[in-house]
Protein backbone atom coordinates (compact mmCIF):
# COMPACT_ATOMS: atom_id res chain seq x y z
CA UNK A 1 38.21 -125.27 -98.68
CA UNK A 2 37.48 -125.59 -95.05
CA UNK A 3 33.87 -126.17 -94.87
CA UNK A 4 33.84 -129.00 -92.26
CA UNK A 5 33.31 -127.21 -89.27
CA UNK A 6 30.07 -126.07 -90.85
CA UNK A 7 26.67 -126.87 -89.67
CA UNK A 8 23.97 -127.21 -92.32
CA UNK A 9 20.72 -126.01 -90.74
CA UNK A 10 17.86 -128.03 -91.52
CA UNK A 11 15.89 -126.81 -88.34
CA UNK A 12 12.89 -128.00 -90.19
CA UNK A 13 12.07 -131.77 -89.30
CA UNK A 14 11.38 -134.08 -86.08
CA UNK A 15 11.36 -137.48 -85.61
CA UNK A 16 7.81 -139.20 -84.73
CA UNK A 17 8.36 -142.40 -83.19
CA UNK A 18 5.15 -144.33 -85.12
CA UNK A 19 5.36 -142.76 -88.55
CA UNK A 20 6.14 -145.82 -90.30
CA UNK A 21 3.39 -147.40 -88.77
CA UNK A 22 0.80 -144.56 -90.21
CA UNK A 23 2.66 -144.24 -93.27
CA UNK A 24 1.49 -147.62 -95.56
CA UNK A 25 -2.27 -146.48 -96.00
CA UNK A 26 -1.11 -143.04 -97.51
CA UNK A 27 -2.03 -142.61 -100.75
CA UNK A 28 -1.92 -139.19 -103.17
CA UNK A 29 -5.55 -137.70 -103.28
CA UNK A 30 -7.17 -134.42 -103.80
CA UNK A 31 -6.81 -134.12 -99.74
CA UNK A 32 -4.89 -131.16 -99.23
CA UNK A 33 -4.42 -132.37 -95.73
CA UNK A 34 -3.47 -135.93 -96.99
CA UNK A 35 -1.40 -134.81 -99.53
CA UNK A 36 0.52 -132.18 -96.57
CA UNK A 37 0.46 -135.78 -94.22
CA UNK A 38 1.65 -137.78 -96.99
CA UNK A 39 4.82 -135.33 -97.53
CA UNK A 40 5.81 -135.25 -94.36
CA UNK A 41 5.31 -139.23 -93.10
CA UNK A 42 7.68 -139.77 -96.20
CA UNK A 43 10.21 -137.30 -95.67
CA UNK A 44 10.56 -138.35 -91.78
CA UNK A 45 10.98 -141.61 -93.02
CA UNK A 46 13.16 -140.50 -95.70
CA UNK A 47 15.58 -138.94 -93.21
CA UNK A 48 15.61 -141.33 -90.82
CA UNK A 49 16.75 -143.92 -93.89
CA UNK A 50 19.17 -141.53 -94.47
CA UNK A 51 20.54 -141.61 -90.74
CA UNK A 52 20.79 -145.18 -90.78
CA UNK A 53 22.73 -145.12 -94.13
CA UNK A 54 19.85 -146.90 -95.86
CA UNK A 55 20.43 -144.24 -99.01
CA UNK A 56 18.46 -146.00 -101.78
CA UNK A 57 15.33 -146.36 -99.50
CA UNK A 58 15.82 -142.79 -98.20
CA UNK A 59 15.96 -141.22 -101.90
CA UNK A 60 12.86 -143.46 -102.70
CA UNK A 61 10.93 -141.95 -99.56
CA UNK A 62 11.83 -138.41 -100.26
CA UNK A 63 10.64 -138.71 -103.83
CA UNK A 64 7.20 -140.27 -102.70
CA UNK A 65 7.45 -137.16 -100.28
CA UNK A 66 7.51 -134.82 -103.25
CA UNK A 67 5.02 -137.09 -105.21
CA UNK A 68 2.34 -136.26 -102.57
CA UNK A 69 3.42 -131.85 -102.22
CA UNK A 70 5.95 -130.69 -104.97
CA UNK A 71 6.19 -127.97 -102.62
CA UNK A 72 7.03 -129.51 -99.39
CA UNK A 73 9.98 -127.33 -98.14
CA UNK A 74 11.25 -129.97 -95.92
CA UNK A 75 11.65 -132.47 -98.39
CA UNK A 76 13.76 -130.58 -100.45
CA UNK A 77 16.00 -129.62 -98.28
CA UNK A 78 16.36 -133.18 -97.20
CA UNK A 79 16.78 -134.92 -100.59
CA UNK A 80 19.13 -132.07 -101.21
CA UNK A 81 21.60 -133.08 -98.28
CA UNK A 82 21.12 -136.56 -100.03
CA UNK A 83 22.13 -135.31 -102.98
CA UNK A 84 25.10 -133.87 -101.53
CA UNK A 85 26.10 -137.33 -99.86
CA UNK A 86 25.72 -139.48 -102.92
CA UNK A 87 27.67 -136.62 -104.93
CA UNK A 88 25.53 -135.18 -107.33
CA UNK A 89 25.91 -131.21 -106.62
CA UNK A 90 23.51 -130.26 -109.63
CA UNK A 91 20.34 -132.29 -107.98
CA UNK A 92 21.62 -131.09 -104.68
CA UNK A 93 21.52 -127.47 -106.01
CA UNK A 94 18.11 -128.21 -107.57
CA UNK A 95 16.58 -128.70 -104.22
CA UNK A 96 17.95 -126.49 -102.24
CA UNK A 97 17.01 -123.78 -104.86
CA UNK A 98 13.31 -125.03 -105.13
CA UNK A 99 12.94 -124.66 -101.03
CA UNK A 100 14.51 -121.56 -101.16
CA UNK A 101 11.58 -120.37 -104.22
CA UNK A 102 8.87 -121.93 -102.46
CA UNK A 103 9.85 -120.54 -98.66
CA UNK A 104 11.89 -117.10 -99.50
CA UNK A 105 11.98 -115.85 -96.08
CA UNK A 106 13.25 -118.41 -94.24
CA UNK A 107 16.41 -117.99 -92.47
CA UNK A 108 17.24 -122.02 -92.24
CA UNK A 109 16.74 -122.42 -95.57
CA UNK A 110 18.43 -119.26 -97.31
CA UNK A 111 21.45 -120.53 -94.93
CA UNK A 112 21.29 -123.92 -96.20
CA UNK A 113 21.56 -122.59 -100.13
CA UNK A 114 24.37 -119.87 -99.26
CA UNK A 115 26.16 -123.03 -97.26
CA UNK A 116 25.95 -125.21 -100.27
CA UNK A 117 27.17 -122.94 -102.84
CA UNK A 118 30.58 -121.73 -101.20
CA UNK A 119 30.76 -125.22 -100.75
CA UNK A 120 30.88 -125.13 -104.35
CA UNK A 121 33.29 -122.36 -104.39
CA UNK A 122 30.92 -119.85 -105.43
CA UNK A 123 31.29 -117.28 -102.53
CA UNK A 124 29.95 -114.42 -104.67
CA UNK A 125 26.66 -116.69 -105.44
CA UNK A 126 25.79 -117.03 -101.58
CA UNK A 127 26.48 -113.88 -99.73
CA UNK A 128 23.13 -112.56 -101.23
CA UNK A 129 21.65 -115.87 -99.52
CA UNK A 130 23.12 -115.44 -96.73
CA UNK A 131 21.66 -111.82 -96.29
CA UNK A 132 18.29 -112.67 -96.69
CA UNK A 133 18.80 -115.53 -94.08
CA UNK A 134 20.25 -112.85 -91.47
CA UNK A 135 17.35 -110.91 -92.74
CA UNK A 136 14.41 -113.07 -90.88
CA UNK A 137 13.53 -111.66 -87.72
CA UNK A 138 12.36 -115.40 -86.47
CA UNK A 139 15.83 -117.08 -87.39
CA UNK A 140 16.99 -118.57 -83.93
CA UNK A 141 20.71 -118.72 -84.80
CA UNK A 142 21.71 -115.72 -86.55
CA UNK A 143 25.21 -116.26 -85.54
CA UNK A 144 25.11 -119.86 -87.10
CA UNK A 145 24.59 -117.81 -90.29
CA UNK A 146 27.05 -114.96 -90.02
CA UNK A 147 29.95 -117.19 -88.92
CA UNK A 148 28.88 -119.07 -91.97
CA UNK A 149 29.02 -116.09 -94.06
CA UNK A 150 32.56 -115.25 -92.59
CA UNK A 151 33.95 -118.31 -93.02
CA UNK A 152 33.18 -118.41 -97.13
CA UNK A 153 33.96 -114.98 -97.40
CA UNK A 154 37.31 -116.73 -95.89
CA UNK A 155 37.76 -118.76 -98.26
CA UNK A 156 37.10 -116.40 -100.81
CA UNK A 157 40.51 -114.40 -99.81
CA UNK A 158 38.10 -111.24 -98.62
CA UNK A 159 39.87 -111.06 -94.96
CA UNK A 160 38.01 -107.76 -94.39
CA UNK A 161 34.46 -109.07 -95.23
CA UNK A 162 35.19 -112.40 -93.10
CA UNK A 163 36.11 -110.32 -90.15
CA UNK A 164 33.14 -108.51 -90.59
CA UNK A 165 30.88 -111.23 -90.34
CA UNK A 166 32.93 -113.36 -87.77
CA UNK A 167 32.52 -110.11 -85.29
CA UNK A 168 28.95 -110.07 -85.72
CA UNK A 169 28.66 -113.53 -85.10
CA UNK A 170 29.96 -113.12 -81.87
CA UNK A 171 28.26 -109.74 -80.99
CA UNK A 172 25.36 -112.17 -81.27
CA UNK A 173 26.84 -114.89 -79.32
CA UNK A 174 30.30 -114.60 -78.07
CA UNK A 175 30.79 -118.20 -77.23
CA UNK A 176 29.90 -119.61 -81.15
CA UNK A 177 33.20 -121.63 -81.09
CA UNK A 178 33.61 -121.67 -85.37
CA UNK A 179 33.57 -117.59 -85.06
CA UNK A 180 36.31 -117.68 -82.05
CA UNK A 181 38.45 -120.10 -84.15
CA UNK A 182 37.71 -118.40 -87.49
CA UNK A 183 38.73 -114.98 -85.87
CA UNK A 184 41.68 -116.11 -84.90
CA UNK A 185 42.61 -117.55 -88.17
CA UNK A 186 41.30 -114.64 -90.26
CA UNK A 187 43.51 -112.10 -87.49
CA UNK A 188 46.65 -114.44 -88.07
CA UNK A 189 45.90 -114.14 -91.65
CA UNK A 190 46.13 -110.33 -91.58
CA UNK A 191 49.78 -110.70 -89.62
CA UNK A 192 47.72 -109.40 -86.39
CA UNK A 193 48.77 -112.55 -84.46
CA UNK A 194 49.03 -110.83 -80.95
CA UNK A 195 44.73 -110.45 -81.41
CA UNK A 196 44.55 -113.86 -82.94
CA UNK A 197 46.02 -115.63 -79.99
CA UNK A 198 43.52 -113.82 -77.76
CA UNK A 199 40.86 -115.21 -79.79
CA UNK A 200 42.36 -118.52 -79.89
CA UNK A 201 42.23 -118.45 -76.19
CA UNK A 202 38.70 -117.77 -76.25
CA UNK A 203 37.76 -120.61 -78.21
CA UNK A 204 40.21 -123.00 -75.88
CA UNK A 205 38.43 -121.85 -73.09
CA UNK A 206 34.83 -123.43 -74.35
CA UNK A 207 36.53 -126.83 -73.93
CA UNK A 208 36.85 -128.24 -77.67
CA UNK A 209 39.88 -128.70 -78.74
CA UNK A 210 40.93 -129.71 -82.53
CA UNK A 211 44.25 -130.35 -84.67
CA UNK A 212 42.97 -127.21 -86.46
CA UNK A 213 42.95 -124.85 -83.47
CA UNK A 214 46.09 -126.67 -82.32
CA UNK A 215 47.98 -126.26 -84.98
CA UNK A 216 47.31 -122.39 -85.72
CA UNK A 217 47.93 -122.40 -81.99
CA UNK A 218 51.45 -123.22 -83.02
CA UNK A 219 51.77 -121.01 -85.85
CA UNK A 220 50.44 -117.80 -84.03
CA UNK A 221 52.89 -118.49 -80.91
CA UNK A 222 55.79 -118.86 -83.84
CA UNK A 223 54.52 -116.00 -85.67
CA UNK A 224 54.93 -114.08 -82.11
CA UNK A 225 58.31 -115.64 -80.99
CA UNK A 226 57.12 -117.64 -78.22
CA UNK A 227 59.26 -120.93 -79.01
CA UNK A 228 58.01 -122.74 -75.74
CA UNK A 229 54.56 -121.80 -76.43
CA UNK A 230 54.90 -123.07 -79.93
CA UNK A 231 56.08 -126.47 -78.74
CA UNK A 232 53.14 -126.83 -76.15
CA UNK A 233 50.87 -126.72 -78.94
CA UNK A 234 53.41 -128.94 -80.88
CA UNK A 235 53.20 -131.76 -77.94
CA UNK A 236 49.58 -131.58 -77.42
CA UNK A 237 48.64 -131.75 -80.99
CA UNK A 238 50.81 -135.08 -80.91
CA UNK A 239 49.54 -136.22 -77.17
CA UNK A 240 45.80 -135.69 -78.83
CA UNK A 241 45.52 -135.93 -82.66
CA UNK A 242 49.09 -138.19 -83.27
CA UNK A 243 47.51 -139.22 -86.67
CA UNK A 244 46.07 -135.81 -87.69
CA UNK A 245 47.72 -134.44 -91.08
CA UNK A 246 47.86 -131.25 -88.44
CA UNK A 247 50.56 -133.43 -86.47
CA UNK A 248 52.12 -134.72 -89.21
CA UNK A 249 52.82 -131.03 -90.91
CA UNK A 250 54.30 -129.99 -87.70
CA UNK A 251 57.26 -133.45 -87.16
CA UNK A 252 58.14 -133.21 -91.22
CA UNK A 253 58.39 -129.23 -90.40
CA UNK A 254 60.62 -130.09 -87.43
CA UNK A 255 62.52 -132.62 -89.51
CA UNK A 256 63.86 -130.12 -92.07
């Protein structure tokens, strides 16, 4: 399942430079306002562990983040990613299902849930998520979401509903680069690989190019006939990626 390309929206934390130095005094109270500071001096610090790959002393700030607010959104949605990283899906589901209880309307965080369950496989599970995401009118990157959406719908075999959200994505923003490359897979999934390469072509136009994209590159221009064109994408996919598994596919395929 091709879940790589996603981004998993957090859009909920930033980095102070001297929390660590206001964080030793904290100590749970009956302070609403200490208990709020408490839970997030630990969870900055608790990411910022987690940056540095300092996992044990991330998951023991992030729990002293919860210690001081149960309820501290960000936190959860941290020590879920954490979770995720140290493989234990049923804590990481935990979390991200607590932030989504305790902040329902939030776009970031309904994304984050719907992400992590087609991650899981369980398209059917997140497209409800996903909705309610798409359904906050202060979400900054709706098209994040819907190419997200499209891309598990993908996955889940429903071309139709993928295309869907993929063209919505980039009604929103026609230069999201997953929903250009996505169309153009979804399209060349449907046998409509004249539209796929002109969606391909969008997405090589933003600049970022990837054995993924270069390889369907090769397919489409196969699918359509075009030999030379099909061996352009052949060469450059070796010139740029010669170890990719992309590459790789193509010289066995050329061997046979």
């Amino acid at each position: 399942m091709r879940l790589d390309r996603w981004v998993l929206l957090l859009g909920l934390l930033l980095c102070c430079a001297g929390c660590a130095a206001g964080s030793s005094g904290l100590r749970p109270t009956t302070s609403a306002d200490n208990r709020a500071k408490g839970a997030e001096v630990h969870t900055q610090l608790g990411q910022r562990y987690m940056e540095q790959g300092d996992l044990k002393g991330a998951m023991e700030k992030l729990q002293k983040a919860l210690d001081f607010d149960p309820k501290y959104v960000p936190a959860h949605t941290v020590i879920a990613v954490l979770y995720e990283r140290i493989n234990d899906p049923a804590n990481a589901e935990l979390h991200y299902r607590k932030a989504a209880e305790y902040d329902p309307k939030s776009g970031s965080v309904n994304n984050n849930l719907a992400v992590f369950l087609c991650k899981q496989h369980r398209g059917a599970e997140a497209r409800p998520y996903f909705d309610r995401a798409l359904a906050d009118p202060f979400y900054e990157t709706p098209d994040l979401a819907l190419a997200n959406a499209g891309t598990c719908q993908l996955e889940s075999n429903d071309y139709d509903a993928a295309e869907g959200y993929f063209r919505k994505a980039l009604d929103r923003n026609p230069k999201n680069a997953d929903a250009l490359y996505q169309m153009a897979r979804v399209l060349y999934l449907k046998n409509d690989a004249f539209r796929a390469r002109a969606f391909l072509q969008r997405f090589e136009a933003l600049g970022a190019p990837s054995p993924d994209a270069l390889k369907l590159g090769h397919d489409i221009e196969l699918r359509l006939g075009n030999g030379e064109g099909a061996q352009d994408y052949a060469t450059r996919l070796r010139q740029q990626f010669p170890d990719s598994e992309q590459a790789r596919s193509i010289q066995a395929t050329a061997r046979q």
